[in-house]
Protein backbone atom coordinates (compact mmCIF):
# COMPACT_ATOMS: atom_id res chain seq x y z
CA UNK A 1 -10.67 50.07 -19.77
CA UNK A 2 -8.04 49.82 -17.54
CA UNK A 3 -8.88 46.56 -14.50
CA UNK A 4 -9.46 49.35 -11.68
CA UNK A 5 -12.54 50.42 -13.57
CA UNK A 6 -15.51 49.45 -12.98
CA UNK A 7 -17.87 48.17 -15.45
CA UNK A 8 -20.49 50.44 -16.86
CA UNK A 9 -23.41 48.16 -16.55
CA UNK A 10 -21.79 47.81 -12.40
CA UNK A 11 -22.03 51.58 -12.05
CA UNK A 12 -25.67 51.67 -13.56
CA UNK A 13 -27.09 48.69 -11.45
CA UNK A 14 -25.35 50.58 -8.19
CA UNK A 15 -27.23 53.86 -9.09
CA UNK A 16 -30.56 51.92 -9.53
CA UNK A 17 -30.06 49.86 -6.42
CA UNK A 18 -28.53 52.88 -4.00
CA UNK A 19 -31.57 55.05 -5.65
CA UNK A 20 -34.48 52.56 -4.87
CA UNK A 21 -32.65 52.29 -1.00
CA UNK A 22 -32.59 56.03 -0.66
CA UNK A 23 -36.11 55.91 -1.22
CA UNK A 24 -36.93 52.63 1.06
CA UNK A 25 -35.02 54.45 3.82
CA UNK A 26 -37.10 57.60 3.42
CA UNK A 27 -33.81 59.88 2.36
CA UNK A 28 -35.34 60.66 -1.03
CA UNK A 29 -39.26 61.13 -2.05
CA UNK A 30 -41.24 58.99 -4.62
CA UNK A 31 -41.17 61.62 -6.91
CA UNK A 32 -37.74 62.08 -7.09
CA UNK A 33 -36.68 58.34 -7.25
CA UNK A 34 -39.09 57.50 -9.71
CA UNK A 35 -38.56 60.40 -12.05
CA UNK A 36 -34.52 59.66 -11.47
CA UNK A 37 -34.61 55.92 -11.99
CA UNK A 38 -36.95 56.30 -15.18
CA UNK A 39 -35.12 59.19 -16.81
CA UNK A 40 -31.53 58.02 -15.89
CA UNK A 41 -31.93 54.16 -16.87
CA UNK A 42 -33.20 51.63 -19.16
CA UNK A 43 -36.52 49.93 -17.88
CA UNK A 44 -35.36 46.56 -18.42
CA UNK A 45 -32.31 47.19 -16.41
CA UNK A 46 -34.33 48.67 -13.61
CA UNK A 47 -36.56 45.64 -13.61
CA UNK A 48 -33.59 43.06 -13.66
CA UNK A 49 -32.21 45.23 -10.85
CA UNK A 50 -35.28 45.23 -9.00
CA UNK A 51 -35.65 41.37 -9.11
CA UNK A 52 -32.54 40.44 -8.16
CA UNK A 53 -32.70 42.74 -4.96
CA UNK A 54 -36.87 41.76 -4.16
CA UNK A 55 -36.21 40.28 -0.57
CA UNK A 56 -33.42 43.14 0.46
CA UNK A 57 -35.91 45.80 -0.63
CA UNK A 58 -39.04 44.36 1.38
CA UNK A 59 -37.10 44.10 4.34
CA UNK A 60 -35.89 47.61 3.78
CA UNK A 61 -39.12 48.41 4.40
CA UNK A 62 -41.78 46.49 2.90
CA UNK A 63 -44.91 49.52 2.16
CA UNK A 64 -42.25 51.72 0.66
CA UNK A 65 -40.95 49.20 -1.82
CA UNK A 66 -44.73 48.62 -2.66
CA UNK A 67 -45.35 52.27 -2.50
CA UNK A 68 -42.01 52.39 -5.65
CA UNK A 69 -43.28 49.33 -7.43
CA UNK A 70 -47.17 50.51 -7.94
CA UNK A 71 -45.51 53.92 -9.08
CA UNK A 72 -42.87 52.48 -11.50
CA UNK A 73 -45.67 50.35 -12.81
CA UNK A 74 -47.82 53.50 -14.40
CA UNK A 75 -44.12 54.14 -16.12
CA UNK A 76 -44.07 50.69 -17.56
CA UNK A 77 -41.79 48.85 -15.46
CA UNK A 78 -43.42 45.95 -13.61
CA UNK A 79 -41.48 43.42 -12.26
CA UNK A 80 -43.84 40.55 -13.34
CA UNK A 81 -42.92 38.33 -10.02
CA UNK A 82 -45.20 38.51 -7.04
CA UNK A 83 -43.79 40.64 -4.91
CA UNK A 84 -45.91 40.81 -2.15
């Protein structure tokens, strides 16, 4: 890879992160982001992801990010933190 490229694992932790804020901002339904995170990306990935962002994503907009979390959870990603 040449230095101008960005790493994979960069490009896969954008899409997670710029999916989950579509969502929190109401641009994208639950369906959609759940069925594109879970299908597109490894669950530990989207749970490190997740984790790392926690405070962004409740400020986003706090019920929506609850709203994602409850729905990832019946897919078998849970975060594992409080994230109330």
């Amino acid at each position: 890879m040449t230095h101008g490229m960005p790493r994979p694992e960069d490009v896969s932790r954008d899409h997670i992160d710029a999916t989950v804020m579509s969502f929190l901002k109401g641009e994208k339904d639950g369906d959609w982001t759940e069925v594109s995170l879970v299908t597109l990306r490894p669950r530990e990935e989207i749970r490190l992801v997740l984790r790392e962002n926690l405070d962004r994503y409740r400020t986003a907009h706090k019920g929506r990010f609850h709203e994602l979390v409850e729905r990832l959870k019946t897919r078998g990603i849970s975060l594992r933190v409080p994230y109330r």
